[in-house]
Structures are given as structure tokens and as C-alpha cells.
N, C-alpha and C. Protein backbone atom coordinates (compact mmCIF):
# COMPACT_ATOMS: atom_id res chain seq x y z
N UNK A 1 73.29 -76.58 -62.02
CA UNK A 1 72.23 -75.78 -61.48
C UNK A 1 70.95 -76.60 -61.37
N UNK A 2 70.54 -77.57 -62.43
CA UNK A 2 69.78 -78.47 -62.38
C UNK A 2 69.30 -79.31 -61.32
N UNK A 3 70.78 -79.57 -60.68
CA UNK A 3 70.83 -80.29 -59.52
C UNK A 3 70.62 -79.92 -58.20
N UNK A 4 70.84 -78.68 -58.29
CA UNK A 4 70.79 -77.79 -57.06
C UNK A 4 69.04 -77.27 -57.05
N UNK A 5 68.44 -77.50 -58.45
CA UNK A 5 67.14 -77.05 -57.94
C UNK A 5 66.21 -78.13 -57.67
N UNK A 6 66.85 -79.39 -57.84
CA UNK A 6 66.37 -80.42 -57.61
C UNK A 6 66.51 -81.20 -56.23
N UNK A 7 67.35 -80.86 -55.82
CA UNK A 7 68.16 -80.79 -54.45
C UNK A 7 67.19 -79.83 -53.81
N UNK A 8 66.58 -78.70 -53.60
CA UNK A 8 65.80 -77.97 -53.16
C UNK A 8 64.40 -78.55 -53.21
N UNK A 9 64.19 -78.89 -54.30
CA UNK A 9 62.61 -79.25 -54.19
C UNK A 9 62.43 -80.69 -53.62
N UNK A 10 63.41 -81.29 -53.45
CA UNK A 10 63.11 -82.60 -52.80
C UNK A 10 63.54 -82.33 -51.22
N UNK A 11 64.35 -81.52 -50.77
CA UNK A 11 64.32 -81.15 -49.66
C UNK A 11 62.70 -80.29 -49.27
N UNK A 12 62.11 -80.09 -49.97
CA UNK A 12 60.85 -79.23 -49.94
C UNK A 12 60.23 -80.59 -49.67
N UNK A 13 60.21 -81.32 -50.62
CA UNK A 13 58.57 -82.39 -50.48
C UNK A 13 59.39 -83.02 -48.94
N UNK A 14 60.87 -83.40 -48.56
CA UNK A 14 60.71 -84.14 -47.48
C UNK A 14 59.94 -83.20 -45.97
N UNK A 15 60.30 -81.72 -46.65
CA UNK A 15 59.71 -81.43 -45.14
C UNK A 15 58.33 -81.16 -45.43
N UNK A 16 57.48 -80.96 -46.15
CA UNK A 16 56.10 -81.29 -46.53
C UNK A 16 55.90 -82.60 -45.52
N UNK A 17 56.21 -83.82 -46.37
CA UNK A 17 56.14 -85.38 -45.94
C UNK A 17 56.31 -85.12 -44.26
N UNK A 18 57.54 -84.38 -43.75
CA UNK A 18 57.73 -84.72 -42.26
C UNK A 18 56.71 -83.85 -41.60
N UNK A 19 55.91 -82.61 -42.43
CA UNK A 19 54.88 -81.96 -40.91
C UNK A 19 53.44 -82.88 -41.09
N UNK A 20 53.35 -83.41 -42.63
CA UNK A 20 52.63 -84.67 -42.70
C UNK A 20 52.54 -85.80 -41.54
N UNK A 21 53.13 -85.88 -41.74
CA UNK A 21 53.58 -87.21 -40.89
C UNK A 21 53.51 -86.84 -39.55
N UNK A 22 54.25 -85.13 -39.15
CA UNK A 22 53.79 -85.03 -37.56
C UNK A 22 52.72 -84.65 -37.45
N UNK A 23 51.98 -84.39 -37.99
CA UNK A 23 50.22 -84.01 -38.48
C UNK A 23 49.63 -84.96 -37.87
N UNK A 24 49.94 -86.58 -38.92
CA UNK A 24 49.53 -87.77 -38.22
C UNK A 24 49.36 -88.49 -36.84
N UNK A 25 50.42 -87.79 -36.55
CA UNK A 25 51.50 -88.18 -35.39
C UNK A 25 50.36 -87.59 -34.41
N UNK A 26 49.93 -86.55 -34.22
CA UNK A 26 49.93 -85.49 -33.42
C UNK A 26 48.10 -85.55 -33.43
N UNK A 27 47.41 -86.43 -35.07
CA UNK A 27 46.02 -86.29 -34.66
C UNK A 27 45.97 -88.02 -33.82
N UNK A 28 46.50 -88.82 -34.03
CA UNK A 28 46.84 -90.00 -33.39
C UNK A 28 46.65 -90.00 -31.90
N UNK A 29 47.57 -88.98 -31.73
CA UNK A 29 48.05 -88.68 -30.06
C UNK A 29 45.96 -88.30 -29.36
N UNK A 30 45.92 -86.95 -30.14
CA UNK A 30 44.80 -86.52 -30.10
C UNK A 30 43.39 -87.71 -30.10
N UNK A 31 43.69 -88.56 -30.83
CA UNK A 31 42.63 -89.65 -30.88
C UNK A 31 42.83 -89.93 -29.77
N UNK A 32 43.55 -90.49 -29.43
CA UNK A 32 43.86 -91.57 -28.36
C UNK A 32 43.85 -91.19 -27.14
N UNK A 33 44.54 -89.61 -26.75
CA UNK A 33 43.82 -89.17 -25.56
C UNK A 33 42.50 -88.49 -25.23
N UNK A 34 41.38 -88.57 -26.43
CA UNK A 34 39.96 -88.30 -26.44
C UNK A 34 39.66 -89.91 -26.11
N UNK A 35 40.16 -90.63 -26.66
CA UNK A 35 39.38 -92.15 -26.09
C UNK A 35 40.20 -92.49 -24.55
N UNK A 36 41.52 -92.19 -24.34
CA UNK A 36 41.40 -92.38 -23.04
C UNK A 36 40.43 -91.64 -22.01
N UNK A 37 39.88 -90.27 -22.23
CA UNK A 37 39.65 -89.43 -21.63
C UNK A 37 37.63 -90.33 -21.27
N UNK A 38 37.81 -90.71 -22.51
CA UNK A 38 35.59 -90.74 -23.13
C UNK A 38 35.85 -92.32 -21.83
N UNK A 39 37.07 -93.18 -22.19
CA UNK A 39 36.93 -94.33 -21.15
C UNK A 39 36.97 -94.24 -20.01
N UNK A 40 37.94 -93.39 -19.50
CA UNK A 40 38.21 -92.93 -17.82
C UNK A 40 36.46 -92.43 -17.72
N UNK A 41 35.76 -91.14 -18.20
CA UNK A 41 34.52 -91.06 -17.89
C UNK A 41 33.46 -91.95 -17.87
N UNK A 42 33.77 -93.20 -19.15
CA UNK A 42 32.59 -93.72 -19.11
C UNK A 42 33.03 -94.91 -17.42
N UNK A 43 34.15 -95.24 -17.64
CA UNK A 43 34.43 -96.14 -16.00
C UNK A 43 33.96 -95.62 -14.87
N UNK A 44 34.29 -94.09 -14.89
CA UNK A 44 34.03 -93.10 -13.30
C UNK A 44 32.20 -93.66 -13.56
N UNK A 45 31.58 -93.44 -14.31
CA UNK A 45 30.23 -93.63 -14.48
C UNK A 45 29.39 -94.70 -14.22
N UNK A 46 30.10 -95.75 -14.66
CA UNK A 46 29.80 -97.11 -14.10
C UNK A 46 29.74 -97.03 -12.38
N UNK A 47 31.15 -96.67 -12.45
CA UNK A 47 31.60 -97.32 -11.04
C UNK A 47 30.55 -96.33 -10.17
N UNK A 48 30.16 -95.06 -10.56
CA UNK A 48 29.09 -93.79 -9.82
C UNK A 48 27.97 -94.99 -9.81
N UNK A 49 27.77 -95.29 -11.10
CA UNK A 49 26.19 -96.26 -10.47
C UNK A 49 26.00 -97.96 -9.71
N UNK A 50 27.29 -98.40 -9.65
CA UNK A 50 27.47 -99.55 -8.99
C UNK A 50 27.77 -98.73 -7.36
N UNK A 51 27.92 -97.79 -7.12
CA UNK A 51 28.39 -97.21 -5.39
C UNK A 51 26.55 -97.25 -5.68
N UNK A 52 25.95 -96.08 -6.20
CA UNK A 52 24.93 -96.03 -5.64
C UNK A 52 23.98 -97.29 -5.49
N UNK A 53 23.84 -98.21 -6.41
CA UNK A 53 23.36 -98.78 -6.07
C UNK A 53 23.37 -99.95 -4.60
N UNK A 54 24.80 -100.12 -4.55
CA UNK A 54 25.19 -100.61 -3.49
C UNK A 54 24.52 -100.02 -1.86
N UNK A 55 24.90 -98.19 -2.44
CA UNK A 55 24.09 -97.42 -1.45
C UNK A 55 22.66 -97.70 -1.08
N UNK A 56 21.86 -97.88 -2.21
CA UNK A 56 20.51 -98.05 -2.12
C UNK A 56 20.03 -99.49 -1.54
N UNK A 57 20.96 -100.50 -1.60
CA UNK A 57 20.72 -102.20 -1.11
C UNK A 57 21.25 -102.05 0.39
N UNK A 58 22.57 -100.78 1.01
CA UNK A 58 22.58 -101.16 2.34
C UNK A 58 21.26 -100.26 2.78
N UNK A 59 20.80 -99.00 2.22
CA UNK A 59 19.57 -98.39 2.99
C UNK A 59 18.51 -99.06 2.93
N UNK A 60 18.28 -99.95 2.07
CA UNK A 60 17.28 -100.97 2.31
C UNK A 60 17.67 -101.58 2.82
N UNK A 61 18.40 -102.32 3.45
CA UNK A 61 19.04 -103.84 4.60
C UNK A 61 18.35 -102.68 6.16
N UNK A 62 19.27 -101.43 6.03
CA UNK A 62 19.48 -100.81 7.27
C UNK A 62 17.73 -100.43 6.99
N UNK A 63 17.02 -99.92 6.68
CA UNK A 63 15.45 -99.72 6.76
C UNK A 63 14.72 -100.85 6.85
N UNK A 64 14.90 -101.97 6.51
CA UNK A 64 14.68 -103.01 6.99
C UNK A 64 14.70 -103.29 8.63
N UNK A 65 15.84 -103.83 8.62
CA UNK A 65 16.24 -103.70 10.05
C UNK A 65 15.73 -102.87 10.64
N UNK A 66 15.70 -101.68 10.88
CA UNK A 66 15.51 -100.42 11.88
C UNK A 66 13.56 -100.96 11.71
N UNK A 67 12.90 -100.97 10.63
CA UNK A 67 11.37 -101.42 10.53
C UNK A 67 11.65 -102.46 11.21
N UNK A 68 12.53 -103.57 11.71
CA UNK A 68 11.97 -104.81 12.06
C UNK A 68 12.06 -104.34 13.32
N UNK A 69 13.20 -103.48 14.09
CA UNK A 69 12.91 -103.19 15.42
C UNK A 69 11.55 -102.29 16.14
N UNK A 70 11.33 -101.84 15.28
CA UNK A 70 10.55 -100.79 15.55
C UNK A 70 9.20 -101.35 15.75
N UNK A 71 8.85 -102.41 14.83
CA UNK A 71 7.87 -103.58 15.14
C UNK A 71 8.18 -104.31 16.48
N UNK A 72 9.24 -104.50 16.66
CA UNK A 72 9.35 -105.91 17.98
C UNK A 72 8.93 -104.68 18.97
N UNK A 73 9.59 -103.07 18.90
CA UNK A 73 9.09 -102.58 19.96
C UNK A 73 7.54 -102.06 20.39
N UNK A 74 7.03 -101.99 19.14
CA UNK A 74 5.05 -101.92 19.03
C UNK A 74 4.80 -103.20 19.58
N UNK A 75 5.33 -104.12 19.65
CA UNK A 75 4.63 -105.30 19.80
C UNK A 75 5.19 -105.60 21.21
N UNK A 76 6.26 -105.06 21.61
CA UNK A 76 6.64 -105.30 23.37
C UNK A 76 5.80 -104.90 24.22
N UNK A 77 5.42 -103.40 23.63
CA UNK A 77 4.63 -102.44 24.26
C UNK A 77 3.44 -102.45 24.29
N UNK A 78 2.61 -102.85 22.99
CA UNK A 78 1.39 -103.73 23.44
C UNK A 78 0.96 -104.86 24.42
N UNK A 79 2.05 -105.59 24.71
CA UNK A 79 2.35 -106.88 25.29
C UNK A 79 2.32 -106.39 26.76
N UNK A 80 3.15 -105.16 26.91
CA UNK A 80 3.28 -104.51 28.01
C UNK A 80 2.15 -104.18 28.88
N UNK A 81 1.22 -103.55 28.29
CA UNK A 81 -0.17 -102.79 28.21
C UNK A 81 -1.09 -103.82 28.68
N UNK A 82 -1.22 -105.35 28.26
CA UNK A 82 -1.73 -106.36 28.27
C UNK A 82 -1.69 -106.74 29.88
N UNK A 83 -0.27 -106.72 30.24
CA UNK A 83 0.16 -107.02 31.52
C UNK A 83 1.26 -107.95 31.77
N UNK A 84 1.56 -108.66 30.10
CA UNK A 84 2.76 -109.44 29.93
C UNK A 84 3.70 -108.54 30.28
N UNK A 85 4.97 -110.02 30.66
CA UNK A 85 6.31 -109.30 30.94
C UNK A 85 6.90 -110.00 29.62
N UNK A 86 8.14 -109.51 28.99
CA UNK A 86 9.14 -109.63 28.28
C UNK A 86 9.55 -111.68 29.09
């Protein structure tokens, strides 16, 4: 009988030990898809401020440009006025 209650309680601590262990298992998992999750956001975030900025260097190229025409055409049209031709 000794054996049989000993046989029970060690079948007890192994399944203790095994929801232990899937406990572990399971806050592990949990870690790891909060840090995949915090990295995918912090990347989308980066990459959000490398577009915009990119955005902001072609609207300055293109405002540039569009100001440089817009000058050659003040300055045609003065030229014009003068009596110069092109």
C-alpha cells in the first residue's frame, strides 16, 4: 500500500512539474511573440519615417524645380515687356 501511495504522489509532482514546465513553455511563447510584435512595430516605424522623409527631399527637389521655372518665366516676361525676344 506504501507503494501505491507513493506511486500516486509522484505521479502528482510529475504532473505539477509538466503544467510547470508548460507554464514556461507557454510564457516563453508569450515573450517572444510580444517582442516579435514590439519589433515588427518598431521596423513599420522606422521605415514610416525614412518614406516620409524621402517624401519631404522629393517635395523639396520638385518645389525647387517648379520655383526655378517659375523664375525663368518672370524673367522671360520681363524680357518680353523690354522688347527682347527669347
Amino acid at each position: 500500500m506504501l507503494d501505491n501511495a507513493n506511486t500516486n504522489e509522484s505521479n502528482h509532482v510529475t504532473l505539477i512539474l509538466r503544467e510547470l514546465s508548460d507554464d514556461e513553455k507557454m510564457e516563453y511563447i508569450t515573450e517572444m511573440r510580444e517582442k516579435a510584435l514590439h519589433d515588427e512595430a518598431t521596423a513599420m516605424n522606422a521605415a514610416e519615417k525614412r518614406g516620409e522623409k524621402r517624401g519631404m527631399e522629393k517635395a523639396r527637389a520638385e518645389g525647387r524645380e517648379e520655383g526655378r521655372k517659375e523664375r525663368e518665366a518672370e524673367i522671360a516676361e520681363k524680357m518680353r515687356k523690354i522688347g527682347m525676344t527669347e
